[in-house]
Protein backbone atom coordinates (compact mmCIF):
# COMPACT_ATOMS: atom_id res chain seq x y z
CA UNK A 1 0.00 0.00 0.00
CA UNK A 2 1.26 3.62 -1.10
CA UNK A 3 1.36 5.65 1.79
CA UNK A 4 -0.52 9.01 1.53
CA UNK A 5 0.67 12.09 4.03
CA UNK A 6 -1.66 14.63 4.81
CA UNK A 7 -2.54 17.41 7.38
CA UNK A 8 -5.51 18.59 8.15
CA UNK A 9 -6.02 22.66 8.69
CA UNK A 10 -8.78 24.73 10.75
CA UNK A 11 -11.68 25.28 8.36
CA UNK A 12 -11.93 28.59 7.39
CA UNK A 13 -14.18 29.57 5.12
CA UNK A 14 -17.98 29.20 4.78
CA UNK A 15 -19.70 26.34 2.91
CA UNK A 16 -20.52 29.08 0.30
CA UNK A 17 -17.33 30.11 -0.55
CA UNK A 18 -15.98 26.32 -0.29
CA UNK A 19 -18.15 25.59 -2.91
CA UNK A 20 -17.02 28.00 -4.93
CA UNK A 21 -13.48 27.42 -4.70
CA UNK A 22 -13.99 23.81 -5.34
CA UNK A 23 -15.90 24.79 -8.44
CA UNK A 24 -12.66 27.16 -9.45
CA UNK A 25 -10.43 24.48 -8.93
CA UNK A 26 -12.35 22.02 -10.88
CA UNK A 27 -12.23 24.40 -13.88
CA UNK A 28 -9.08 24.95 -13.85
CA UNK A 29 -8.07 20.97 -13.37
CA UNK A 30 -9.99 19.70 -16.01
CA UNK A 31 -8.85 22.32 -18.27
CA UNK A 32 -5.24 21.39 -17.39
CA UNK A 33 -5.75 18.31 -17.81
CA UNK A 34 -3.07 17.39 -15.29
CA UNK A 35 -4.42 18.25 -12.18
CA UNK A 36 -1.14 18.06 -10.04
CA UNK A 37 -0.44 17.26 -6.64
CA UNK A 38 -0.27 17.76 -3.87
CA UNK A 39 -3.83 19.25 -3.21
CA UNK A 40 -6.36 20.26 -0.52
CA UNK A 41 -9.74 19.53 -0.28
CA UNK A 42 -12.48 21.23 1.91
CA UNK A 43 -14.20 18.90 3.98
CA UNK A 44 -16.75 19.08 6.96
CA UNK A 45 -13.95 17.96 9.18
CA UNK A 46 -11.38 20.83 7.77
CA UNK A 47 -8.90 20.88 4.71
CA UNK A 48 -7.66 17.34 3.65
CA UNK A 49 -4.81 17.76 1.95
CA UNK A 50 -3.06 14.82 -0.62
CA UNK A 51 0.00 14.33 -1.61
CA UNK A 52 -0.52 11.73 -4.51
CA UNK A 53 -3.34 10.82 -6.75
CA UNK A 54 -5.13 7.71 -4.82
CA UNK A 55 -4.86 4.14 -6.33
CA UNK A 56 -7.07 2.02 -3.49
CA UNK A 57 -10.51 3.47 -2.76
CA UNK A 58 -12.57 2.09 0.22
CA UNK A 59 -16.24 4.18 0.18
CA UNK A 60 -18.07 3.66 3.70
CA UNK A 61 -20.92 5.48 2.43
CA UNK A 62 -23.42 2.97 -0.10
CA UNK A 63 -24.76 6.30 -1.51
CA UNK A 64 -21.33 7.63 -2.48
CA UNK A 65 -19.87 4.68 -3.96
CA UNK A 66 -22.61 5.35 -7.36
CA UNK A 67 -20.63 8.35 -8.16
CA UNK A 68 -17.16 7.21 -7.25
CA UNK A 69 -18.06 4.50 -9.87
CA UNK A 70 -19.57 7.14 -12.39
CA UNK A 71 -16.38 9.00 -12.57
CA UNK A 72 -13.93 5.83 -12.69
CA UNK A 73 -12.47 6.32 -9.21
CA UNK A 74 -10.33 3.01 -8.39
CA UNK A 75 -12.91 1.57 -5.70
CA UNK A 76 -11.43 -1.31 -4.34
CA UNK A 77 -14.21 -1.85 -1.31
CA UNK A 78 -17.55 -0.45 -0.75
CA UNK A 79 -19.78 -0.45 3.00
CA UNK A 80 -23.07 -2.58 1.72
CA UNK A 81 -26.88 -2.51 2.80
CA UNK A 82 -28.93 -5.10 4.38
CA UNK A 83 -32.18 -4.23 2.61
CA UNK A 84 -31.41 -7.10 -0.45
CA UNK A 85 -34.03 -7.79 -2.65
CA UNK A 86 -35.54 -4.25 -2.96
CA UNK A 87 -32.75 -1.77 -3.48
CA UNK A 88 -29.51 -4.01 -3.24
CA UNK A 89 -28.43 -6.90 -5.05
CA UNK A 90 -26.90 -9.61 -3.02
CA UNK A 91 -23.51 -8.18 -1.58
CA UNK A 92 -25.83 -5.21 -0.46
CA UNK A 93 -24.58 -2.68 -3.09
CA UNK A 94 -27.43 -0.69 -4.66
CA UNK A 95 -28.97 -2.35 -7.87
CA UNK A 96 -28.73 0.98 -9.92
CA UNK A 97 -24.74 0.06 -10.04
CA UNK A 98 -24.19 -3.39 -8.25
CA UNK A 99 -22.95 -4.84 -12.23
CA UNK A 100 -20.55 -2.24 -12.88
CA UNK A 101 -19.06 -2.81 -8.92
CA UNK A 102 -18.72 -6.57 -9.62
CA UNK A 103 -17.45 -6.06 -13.03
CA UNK A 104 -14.66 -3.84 -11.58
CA UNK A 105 -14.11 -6.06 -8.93
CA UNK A 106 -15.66 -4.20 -5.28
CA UNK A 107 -15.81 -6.09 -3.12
CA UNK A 108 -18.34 -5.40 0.40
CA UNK A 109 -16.45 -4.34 3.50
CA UNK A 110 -18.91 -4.60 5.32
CA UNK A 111 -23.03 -4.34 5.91
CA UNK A 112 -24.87 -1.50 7.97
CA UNK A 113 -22.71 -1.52 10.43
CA UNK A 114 -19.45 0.28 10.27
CA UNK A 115 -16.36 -1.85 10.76
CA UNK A 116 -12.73 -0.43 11.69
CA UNK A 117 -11.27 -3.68 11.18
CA UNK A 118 -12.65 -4.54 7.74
CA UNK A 119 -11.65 -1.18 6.19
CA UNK A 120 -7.61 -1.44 7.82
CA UNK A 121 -7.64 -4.89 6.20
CA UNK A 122 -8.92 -3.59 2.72
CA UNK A 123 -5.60 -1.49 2.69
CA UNK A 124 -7.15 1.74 1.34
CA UNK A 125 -5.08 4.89 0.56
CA UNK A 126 -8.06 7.14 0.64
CA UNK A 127 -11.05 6.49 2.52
CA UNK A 128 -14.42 8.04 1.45
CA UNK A 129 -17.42 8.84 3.89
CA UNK A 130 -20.33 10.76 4.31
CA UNK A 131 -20.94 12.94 6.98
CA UNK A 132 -24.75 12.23 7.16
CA UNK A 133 -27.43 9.76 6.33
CA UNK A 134 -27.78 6.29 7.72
CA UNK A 135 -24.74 5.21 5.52
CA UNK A 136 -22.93 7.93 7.44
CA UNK A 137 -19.65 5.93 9.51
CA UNK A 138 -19.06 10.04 11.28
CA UNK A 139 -18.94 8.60 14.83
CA UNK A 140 -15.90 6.42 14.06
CA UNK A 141 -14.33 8.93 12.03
CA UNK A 142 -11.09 9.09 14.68
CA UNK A 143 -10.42 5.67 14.36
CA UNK A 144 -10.97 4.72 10.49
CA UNK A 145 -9.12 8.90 9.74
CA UNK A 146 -6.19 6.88 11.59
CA UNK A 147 -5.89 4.24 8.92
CA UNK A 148 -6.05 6.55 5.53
CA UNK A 149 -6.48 9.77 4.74
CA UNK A 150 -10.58 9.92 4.69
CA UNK A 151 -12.38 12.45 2.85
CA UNK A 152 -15.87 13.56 4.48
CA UNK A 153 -18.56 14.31 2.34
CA UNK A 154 -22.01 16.02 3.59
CA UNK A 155 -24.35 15.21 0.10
CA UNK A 156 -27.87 16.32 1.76
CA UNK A 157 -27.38 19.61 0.36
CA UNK A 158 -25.79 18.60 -2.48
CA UNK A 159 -26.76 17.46 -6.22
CA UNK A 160 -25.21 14.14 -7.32
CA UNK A 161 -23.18 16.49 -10.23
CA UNK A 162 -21.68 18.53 -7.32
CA UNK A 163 -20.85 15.78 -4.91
CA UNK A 164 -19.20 14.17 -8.10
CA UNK A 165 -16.93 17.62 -8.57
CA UNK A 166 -15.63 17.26 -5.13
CA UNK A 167 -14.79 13.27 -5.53
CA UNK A 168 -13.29 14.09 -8.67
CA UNK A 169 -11.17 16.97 -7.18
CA UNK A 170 -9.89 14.58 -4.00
CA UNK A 171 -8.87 11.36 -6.83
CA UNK A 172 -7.31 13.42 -9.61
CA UNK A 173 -10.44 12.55 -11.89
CA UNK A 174 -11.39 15.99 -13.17
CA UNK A 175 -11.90 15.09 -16.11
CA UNK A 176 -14.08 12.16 -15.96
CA UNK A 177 -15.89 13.76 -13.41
CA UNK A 178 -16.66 16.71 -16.13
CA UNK A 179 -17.36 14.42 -18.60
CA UNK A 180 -20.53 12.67 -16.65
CA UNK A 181 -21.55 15.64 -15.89
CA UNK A 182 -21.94 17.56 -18.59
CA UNK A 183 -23.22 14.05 -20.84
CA UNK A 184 -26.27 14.06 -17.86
CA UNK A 185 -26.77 17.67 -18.13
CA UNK A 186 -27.39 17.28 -21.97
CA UNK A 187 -30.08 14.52 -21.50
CA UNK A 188 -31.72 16.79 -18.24
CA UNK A 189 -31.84 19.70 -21.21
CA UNK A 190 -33.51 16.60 -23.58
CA UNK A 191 -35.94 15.01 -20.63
CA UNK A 192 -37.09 19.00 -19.81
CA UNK A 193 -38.12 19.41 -23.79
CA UNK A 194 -39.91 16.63 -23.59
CA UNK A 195 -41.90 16.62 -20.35
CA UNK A 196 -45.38 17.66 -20.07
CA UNK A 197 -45.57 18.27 -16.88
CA UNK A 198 -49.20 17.38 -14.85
CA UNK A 199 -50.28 19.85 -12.18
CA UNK A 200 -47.77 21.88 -10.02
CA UNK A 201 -46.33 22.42 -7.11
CA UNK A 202 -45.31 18.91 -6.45
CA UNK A 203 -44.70 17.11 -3.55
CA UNK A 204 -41.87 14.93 -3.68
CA UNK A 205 -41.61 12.26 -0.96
CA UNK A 206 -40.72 8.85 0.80
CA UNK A 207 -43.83 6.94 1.71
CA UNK A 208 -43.03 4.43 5.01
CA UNK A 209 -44.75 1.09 4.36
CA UNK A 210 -46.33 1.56 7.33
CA UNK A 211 -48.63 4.44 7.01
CA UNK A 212 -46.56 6.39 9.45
CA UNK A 213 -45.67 8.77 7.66
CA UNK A 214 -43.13 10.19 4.93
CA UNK A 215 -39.79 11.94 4.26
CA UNK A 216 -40.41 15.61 2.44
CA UNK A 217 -37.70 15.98 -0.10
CA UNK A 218 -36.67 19.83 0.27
CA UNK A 219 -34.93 21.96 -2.71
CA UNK A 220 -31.53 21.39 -1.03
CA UNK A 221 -32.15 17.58 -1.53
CA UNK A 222 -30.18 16.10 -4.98
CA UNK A 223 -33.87 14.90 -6.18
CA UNK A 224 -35.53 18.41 -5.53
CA UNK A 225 -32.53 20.16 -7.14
CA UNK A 226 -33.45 17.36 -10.20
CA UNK A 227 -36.81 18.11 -10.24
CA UNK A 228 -36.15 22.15 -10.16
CA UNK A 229 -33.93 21.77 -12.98
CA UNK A 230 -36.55 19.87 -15.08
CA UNK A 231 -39.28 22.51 -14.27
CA UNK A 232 -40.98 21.52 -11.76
CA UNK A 233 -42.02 23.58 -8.79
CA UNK A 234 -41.51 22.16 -5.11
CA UNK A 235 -44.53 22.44 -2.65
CA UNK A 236 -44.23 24.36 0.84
CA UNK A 237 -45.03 22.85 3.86
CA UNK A 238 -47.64 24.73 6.21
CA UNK A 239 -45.38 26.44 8.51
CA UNK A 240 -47.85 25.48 10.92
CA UNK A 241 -47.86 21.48 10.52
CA UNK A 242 -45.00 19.88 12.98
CA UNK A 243 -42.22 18.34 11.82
CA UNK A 244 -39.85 15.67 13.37
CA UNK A 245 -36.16 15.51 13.78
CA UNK A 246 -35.43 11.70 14.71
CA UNK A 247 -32.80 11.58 11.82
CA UNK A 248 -31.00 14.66 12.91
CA UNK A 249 -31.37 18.15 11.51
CA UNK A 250 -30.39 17.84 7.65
CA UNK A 251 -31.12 20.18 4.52
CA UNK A 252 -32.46 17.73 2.15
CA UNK A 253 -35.73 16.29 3.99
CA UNK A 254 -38.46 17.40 6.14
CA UNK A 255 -39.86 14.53 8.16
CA UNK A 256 -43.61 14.36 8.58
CA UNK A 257 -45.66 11.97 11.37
CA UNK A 258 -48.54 10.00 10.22
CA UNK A 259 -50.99 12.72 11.61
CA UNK A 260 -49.57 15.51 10.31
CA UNK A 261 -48.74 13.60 6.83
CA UNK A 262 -52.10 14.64 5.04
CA UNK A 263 -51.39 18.29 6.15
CA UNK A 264 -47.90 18.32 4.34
CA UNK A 265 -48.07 16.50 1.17
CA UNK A 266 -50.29 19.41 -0.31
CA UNK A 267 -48.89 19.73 -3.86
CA UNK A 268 -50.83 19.45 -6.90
CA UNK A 269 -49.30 16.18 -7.62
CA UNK A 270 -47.07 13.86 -5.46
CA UNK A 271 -43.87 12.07 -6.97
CA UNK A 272 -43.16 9.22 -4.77
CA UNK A 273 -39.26 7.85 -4.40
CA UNK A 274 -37.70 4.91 -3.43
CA UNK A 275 -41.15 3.44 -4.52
CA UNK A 276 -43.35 1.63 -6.98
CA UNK A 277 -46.64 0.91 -7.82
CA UNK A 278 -47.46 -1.33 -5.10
CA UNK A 279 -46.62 1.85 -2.58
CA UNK A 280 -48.70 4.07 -5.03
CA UNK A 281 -51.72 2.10 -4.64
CA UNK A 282 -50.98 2.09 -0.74
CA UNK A 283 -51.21 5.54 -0.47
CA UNK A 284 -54.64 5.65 -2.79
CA UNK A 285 -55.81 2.86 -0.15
CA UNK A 286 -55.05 5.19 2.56
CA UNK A 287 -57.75 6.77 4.42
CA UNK A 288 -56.57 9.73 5.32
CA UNK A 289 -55.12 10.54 2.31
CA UNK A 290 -57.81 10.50 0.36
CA UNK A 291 -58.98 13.99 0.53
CA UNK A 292 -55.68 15.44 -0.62
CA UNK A 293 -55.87 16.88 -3.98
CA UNK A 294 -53.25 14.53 -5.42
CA UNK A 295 -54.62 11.40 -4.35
CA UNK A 296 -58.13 12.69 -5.10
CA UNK A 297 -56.79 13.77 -8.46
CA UNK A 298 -54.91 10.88 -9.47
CA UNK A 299 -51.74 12.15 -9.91
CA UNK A 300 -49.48 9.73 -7.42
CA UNK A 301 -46.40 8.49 -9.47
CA UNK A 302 -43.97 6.55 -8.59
CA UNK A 303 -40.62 7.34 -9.17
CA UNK A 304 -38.36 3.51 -8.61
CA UNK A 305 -37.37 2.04 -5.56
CA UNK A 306 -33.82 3.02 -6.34
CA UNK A 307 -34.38 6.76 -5.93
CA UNK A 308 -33.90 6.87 -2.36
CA UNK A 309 -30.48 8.18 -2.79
CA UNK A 310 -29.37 10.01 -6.04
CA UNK A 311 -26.13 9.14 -8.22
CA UNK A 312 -25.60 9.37 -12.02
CA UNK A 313 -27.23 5.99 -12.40
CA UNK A 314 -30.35 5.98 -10.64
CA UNK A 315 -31.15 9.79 -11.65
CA UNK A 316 -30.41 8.44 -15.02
CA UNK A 317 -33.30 6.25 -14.65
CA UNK A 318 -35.37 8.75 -13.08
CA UNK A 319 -35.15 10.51 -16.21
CA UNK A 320 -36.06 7.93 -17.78
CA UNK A 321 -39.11 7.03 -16.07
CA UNK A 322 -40.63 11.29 -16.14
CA UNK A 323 -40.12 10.71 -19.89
CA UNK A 324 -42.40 7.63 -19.75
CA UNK A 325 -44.76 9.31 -17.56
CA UNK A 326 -44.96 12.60 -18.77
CA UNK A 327 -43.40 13.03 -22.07
């Protein structure tokens, strides 16, 4: 294993101006061509800096690993998910791109759980995690920062396209990262002259199984910031209906109760994610819901189960499903 040095530095600067730097930097890389090292990257946890491009990737975020992939970064081992059979394959990774991880040879390091051990042993020289989300392995980031240099990522406030500028900034991988981007922006610009779209504003949510309630995506969230960019409009929440926090405070979803769900999901029409038609005709079954001027309207869509968590390849087939819907 190539050793990487870095040091890490008070951060500075505001996640406004971060951003914009990355951005710079990213320009100016991919125009290059040759990048050049050593570099420093602006993380949640301060500046990361890098001495050498990496070689041996281990992601301990299942949501990251779809753009590490997208942009060609050398993945070696990826954290998995227990929930096989709906959204995962069966190592765990995410079926949107479990064949492209076996192809290039990922392996799982582990499931759910974070596991010091199992990422030392996979000999990494840069270690990738989120800093929120139930993929998130933050509470363990002094241990696993000890083993390789690890590169925090917060993505709920975040499109897929800029979370993929920062990975390609940290692994040398400009280019490619460019590249995606701008082949997905040219099919959003095809998708948006094609759509028809129904009724707006929209709600765009998570439906639990259960009838407990739902997850509001919010225009900080990489599928509002999809939706905006297609043309639709994102519905406002009653400031008066309560909200919960029992997944932390985050930017990219409001959480709603069962009782206060009907009061919430007041858009025109409602988009439903990580979800297909069997949770669609759940939430026409429901009750409560029935008054609500999508339901009543019939304009519930489902959006595919593997749309809980954006990367090039499932928004890819989100695209492809609005076109089939509303095209």
């Amino acid at each position: 294993m190539t050793a990487l040095l870095w040091k890490r530095r008070t951060f500075l600067s505001g996640a406004a101006l971060a951003l914009l730097a990355s951005r710079t930097r990213f320009i100016d890389h991919a125009m290059a061509g040759d990048s050049g090292w050593p570099r420093s990257v602006n993380t949640p946890k301060g500046a990361l800096a890098l001495t050498q491009k990496p070689q041996r990737i281990v992601s301990t975020s299942v949501t990251l690993t779809g753009t590490l992939l997208a942009i060609n970064a050398p993945v070696a081992a990826s954290s998995a998910t227990n929930n096989m059979g709906t959204v995962a394959d069966h190592a765990g990774f995410f079926t949107q791109w479990a064949e492209i991880a076996h192809e290039r040879g990922v392996v799982p390091v582990y499931r759910t759980e974070p596991d010091v051990e199992a990422v030392m042993a996979a000999a990494p020289d840069l270690i990738v995690m989120s800093a929120t989300g139930g993929d998130s392995a933050l509470r363990l980031y002094d241990q696993i920062s000890q083993i390789a240099p690890t590169l925090v990522v917060n993505y709920d406030d975040k499109s897929w396209q800029e979370v993929a500028v920062l990975l390609g900034e940290a692994t040398g991988l400009e280019a490619e990262a460019a590249a995606v981007i701008a082949d997905f922006d040219k099919r959003v610009a095809n998708t948006k002259s094609k759509l028809r779209l129904p009724p707006q504003p929209t709600t765009a949510a998570v439906y639990y199984e259960d009838d407990s309630g739902a997850n509001i995506w919010t225009p900080a969230s990489a599928q509002g910031k999809l939706l905006l960019s297609l043309g639709f409009e994102l519905a406002t929440i009653p400031p008066e209906v309560k909200t919960l926090t029992t997944m932390g405070i985050r930017s990219d979803i409001i959480q709603l109760s069962g009782e206060q769900f009907a009061y919430g999901v007041n858009g025109e029409t409602l988009l439903l994610f990580a979800a297909d038609d069997k949770i669609i005709d759940q939430v026409n079954s429901n009750i409560f819901l029935k008054h609500i001027k999508s339901v009543s309207g019939k304009r519930v869509y489902a959006m595919g189960l593997d749309t809980f968590r954006l990367d090039y390849y499932s928004a890819s087939h989100m695209l492809e499903r609005l076109t089939r819907l509303f095209a």
